[in-house]
Protein backbone atom coordinates (compact mmCIF):
# COMPACT_ATOMS: atom_id res chain seq x y z
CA UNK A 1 -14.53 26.38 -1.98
CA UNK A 2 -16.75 24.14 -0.06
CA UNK A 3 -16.80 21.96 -3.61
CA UNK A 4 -12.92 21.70 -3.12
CA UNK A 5 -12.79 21.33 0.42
CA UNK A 6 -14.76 18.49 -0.07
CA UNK A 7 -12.37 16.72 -2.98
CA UNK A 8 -9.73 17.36 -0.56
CA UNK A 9 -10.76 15.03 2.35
CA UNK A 10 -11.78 12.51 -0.97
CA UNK A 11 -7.98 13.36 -1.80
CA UNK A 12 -6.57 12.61 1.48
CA UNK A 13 -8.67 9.44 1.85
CA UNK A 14 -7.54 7.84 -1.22
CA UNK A 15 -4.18 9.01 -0.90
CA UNK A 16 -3.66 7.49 2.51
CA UNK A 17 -4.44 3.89 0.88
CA UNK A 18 -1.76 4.57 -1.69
CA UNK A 19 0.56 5.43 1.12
CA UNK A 20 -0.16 2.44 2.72
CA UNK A 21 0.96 0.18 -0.28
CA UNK A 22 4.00 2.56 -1.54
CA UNK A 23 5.74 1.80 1.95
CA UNK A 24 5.47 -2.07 0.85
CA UNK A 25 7.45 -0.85 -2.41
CA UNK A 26 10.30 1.82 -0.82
CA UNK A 27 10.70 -0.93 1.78
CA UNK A 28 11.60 -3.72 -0.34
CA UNK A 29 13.24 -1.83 -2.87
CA UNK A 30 15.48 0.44 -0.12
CA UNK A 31 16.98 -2.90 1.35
CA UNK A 32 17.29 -5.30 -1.53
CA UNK A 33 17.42 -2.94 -4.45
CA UNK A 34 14.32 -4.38 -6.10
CA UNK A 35 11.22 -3.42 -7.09
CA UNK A 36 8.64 -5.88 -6.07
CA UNK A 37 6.17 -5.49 -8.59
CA UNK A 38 3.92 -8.39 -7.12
CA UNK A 39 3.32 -6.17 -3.95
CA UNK A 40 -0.20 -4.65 -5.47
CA UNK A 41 -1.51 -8.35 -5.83
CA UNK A 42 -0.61 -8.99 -1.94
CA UNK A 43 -2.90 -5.81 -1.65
CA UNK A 44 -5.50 -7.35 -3.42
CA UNK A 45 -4.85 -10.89 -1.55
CA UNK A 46 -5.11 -8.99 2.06
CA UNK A 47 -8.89 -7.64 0.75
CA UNK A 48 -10.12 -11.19 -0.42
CA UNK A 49 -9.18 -11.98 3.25
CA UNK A 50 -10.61 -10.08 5.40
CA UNK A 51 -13.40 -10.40 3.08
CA UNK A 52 -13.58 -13.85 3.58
CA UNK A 53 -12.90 -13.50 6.94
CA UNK A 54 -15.45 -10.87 7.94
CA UNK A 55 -18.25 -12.96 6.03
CA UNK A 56 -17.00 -15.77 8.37
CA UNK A 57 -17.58 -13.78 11.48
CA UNK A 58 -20.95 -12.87 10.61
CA UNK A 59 -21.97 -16.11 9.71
CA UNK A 60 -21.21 -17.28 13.22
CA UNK A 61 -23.57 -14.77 14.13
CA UNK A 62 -21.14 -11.62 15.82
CA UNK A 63 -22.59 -8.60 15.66
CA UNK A 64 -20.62 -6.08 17.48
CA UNK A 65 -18.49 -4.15 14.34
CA UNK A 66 -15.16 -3.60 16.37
CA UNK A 67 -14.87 -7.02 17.59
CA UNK A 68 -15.41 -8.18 13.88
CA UNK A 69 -12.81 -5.55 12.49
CA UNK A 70 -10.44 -5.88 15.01
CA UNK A 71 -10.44 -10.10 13.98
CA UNK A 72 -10.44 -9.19 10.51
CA UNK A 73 -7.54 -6.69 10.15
CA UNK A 74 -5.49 -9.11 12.52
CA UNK A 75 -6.05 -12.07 10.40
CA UNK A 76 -5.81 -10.39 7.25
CA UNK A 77 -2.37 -9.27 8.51
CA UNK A 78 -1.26 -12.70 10.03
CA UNK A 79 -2.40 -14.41 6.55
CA UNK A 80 -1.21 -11.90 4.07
CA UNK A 81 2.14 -11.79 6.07
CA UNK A 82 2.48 -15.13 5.70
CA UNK A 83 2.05 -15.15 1.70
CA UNK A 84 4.66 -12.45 1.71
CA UNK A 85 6.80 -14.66 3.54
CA UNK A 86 6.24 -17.77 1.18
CA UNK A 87 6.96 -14.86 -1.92
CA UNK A 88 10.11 -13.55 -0.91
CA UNK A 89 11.40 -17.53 -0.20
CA UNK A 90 10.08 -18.93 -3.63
CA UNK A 91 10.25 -16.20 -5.70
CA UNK A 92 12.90 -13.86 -4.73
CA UNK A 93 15.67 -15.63 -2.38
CA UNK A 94 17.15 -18.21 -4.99
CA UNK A 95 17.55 -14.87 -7.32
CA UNK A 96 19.26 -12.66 -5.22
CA UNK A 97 22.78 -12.94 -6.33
CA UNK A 98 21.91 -13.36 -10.29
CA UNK A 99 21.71 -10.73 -12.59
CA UNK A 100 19.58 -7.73 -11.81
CA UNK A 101 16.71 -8.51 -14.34
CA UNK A 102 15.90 -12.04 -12.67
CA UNK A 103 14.30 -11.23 -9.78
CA UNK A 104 12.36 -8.50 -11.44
CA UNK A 105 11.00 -11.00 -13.88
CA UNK A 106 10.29 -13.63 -11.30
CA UNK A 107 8.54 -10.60 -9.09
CA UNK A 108 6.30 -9.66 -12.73
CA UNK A 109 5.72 -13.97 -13.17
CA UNK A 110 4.57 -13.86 -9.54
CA UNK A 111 2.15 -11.09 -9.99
CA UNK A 112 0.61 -12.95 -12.82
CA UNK A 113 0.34 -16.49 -10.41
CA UNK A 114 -1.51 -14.48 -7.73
CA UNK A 115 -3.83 -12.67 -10.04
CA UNK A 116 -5.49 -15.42 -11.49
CA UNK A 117 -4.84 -17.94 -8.64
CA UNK A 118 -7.58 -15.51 -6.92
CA UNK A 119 -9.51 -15.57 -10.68
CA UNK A 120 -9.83 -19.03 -10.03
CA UNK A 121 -10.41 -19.20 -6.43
CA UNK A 122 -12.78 -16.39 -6.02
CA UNK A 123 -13.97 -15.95 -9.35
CA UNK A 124 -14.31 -13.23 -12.03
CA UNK A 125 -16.76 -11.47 -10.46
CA UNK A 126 -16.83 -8.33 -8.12
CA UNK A 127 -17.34 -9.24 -4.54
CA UNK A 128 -19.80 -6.50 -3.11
CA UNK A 129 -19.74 -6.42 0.70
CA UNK A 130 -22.72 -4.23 2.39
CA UNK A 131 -21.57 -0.76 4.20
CA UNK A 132 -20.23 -2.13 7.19
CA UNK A 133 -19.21 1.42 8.97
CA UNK A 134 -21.54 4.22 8.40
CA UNK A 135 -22.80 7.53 9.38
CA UNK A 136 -20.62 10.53 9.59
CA UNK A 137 -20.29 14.59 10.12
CA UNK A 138 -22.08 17.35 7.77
CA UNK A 139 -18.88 20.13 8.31
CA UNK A 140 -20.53 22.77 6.22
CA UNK A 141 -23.69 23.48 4.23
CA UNK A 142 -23.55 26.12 1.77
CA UNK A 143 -26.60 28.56 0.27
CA UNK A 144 -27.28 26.64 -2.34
CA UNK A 145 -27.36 23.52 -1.01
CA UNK A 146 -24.30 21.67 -0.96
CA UNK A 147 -22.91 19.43 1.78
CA UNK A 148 -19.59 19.06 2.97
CA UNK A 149 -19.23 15.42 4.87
CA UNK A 150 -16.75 14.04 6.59
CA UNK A 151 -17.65 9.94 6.72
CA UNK A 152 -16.45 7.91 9.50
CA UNK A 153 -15.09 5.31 7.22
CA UNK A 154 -13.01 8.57 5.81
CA UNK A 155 -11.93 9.27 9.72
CA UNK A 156 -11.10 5.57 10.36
CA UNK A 157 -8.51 4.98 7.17
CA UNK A 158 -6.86 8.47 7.90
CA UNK A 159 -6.23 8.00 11.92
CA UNK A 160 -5.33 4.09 10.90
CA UNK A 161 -2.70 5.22 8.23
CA UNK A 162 -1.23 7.74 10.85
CA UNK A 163 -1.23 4.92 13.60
CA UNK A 164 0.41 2.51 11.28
CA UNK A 165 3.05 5.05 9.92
CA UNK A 166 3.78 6.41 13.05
CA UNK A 167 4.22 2.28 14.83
CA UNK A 168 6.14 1.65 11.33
CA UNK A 169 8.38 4.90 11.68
CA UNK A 170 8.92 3.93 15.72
CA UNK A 171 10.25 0.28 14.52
CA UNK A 172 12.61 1.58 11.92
CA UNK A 173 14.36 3.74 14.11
CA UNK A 174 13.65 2.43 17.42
CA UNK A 175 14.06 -1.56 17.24
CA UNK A 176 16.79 -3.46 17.00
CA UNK A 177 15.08 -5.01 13.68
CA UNK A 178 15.75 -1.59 12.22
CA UNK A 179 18.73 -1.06 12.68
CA UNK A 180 19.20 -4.30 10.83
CA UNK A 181 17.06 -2.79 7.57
CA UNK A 182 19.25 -0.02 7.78
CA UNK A 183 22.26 -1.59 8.09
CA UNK A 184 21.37 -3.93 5.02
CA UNK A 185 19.97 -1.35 3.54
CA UNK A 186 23.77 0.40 3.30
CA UNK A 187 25.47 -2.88 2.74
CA UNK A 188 24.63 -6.96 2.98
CA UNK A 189 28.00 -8.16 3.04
CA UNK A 190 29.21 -5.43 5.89
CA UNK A 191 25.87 -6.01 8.07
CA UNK A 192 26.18 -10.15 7.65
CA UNK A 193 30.04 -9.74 8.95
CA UNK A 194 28.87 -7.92 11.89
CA UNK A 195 25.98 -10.55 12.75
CA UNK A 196 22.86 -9.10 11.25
CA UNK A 197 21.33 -11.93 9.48
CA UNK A 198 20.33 -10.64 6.20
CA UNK A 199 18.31 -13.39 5.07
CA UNK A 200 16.11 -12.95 8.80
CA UNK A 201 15.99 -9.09 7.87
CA UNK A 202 14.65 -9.29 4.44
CA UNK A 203 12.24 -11.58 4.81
CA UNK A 204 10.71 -9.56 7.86
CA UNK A 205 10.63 -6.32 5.15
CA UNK A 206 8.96 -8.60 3.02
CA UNK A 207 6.49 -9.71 5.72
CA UNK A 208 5.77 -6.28 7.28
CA UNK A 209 5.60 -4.43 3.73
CA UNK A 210 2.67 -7.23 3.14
CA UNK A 211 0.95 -6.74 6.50
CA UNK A 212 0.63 -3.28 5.77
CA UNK A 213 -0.77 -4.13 2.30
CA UNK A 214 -3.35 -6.13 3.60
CA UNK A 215 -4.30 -3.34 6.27
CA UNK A 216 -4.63 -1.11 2.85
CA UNK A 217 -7.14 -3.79 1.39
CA UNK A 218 -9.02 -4.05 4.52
CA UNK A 219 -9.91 0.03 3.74
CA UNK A 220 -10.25 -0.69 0.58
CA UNK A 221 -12.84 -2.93 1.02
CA UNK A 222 -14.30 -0.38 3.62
CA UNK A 223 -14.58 2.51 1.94
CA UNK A 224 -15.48 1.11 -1.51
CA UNK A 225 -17.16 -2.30 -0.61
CA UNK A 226 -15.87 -4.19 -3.26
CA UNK A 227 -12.65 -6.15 -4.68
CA UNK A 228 -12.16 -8.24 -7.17
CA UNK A 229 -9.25 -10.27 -8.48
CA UNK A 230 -7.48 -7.25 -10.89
CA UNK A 231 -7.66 -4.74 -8.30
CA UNK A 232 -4.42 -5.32 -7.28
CA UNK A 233 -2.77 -4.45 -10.45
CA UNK A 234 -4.44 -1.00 -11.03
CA UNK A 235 -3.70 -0.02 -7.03
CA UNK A 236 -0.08 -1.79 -7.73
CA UNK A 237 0.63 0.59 -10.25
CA UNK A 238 -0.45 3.72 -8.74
CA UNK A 239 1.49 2.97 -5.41
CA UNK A 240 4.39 1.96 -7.38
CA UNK A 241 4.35 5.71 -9.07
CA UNK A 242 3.99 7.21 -5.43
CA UNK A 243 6.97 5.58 -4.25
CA UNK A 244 8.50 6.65 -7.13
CA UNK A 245 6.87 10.46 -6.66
CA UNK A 246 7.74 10.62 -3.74
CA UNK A 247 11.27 9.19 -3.55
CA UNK A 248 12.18 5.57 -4.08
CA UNK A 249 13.64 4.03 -0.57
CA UNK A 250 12.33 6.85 1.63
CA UNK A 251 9.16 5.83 4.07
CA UNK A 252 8.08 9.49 4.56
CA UNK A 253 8.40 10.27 0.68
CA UNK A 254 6.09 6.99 -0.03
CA UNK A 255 3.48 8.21 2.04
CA UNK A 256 3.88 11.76 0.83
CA UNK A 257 3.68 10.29 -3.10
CA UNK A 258 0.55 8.60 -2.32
CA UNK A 259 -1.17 11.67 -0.84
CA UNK A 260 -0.14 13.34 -3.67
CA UNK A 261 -1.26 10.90 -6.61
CA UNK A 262 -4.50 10.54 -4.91
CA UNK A 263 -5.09 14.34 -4.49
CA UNK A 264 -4.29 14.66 -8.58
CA UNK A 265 -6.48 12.08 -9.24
CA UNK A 266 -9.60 13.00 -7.10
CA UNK A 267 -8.81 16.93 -8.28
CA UNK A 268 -8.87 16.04 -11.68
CA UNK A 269 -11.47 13.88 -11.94
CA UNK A 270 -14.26 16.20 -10.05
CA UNK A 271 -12.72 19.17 -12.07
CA UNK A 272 -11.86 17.88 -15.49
CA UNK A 273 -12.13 14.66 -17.24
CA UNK A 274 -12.72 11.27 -14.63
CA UNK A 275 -11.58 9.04 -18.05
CA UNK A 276 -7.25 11.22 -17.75
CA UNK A 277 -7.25 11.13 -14.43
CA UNK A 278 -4.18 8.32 -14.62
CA UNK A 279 -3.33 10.43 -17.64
CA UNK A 280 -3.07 13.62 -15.16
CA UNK A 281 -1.02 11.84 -12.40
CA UNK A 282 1.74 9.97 -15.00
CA UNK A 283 1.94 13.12 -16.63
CA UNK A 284 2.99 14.99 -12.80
CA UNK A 285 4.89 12.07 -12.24
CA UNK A 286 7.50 12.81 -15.39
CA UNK A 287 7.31 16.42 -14.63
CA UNK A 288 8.81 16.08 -11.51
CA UNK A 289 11.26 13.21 -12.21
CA UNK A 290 12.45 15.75 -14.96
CA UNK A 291 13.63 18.71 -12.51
CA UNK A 292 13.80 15.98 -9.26
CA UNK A 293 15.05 12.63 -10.46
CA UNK A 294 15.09 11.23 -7.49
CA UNK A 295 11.67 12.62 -6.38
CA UNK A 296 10.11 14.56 -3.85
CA UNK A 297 12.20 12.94 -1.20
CA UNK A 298 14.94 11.01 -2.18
CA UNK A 299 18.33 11.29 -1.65
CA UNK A 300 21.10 10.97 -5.07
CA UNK A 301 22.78 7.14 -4.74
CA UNK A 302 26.33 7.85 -3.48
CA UNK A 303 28.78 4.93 -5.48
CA UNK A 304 31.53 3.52 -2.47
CA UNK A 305 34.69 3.49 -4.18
């Protein structure tokens, strides 16, 4: 037990970073009816920021770690905003009204230009960054020996996923700019006839989707210190599947698919095989899109006739 109580919290930790990047998915996809499959290299953009941007600080010579973080995960979000900004108006906008496989195409061609546009700006190489939060909590000790811990880089992603889900779930139904997603969300042409500006709208769900993203490489980079340039792809992926897990265009069943695919995978790997754990969490994934196509969460498209 204390063995499994232990893979939970590594469950729950990984999980929450997948959250963070499947809401970037549902969002996009719930208001545009897209899949924007260049979201996991904004992810990987938002780490190579606020690793740039912590090294910065430190050069400068700041010491105190929340002053430095708090910089960092602003900047990171201003920046990585803003290249989800520039996506959606290059890659996306001129595409909206063609056929459905353009934009997907020109989202799959963009994920390939940021990929190796960091290659060749950062290089090939893993970019280690020293443990920059450490220390933590022994919960239990069993008789023979082994330690459950609770890390304070594993406290800090958890409480900042529930922060950011709970500020994210406040706008949505709260703010004026979400009643706008929903409104496009249940139809453009209605919402733009009574004066929501679609264009306005979807550009902020691109912009907030990549905020979050880049909050989800910031603990990333804390609680594996590292990226590199194909991280995004692997992470894309897996978030993608927990949106899809957990039900395509709902914000409750993104987080709840990421939880779950990073449960499988951290179960699996300390209890089978570490090399299937992707085989293990594909292999849920089809399970339950067999007997819930629409996943955990989703509701069944409704045609307007």
């Amino acid at each position: 037990m204390d063995y499994f109580a232990q893979q939970l919290i590594n469950g729950l930790v990984l999980g929450s970073i997948y959250g963070l990047i499947a809401i970037g998915y549902t969002m996009v996809y719930g208001i545009v009816g897209m899949i924007n499959f260049a979201h996991g290299d904004v992810f990987m953009i938002g780490g190579f920021i606020a690793l740039i941007t912590f090294l910065l600080l430190v050069s400068t010579g700041l010491t105190a770690v929340p002053v430095i973080l708090l910089i960092v995960i602003l900047v990171s979000m201003a920046i990585t905003a803003l290249y989800g900004w520039t996506i959606e108006r290059i890659a996306y906008r001129p595409l909206r009204h063609s056929f459905r496989l353009a934009p997907m195409l020109s989202a799959i061609g963009m994920s390939f230009v940021l990929t190796n546009y960091s290659q060749v700006a950062q290089g090939a190489r893993v970019k280690p960054v020293p443990p920059v939060i450490t220390g933590g909590y022994t919960l239990h000790e069993s008789a023979d020996g082994f330690v459950i811990q609770l890390s304070n880089i594993q406290i800090v992603v958890v409480i900042t996923t529930i922060v950011l889900l709970a500020i994210f779930t406040w706008l949505v139904s709260r703010t004026r700019l979400g009643r706008d997603m929903r409104a496009c969300e249940q139809d453009q042409t209605m919402a733009a006839l009574l004066g929501v500006d679609v264009d306005r709208t979807i550009s902020m769900t691109f912009v907030i989707g990549a905020a979050l993203a880049a909050v989800a490489g910031l603990m990333y980079l804390l609680y594996y210190g590292l990226v590199d340039f194909f991280m995004g792809f692997v992470a894309g992926i897996k978030a993608f599947t927990a949106a899809v897990l957990g039900g395509i265009g709902s914000l409750p069943g993104a987080m709840l698919g990421g939880l779950a695919i990073g449960l499988i995978e951290t179960f699996w790997s300390a209890y089978f095989s570490v090399e299937y754990k992707d085989v293990a969490a594909f292999s849920i994934l089809i399970v339950v899109l067999i007997f819930m196509p629409t996943g955990l969460l989703g509701r069944p498209e409704v045609e307007k006739v």
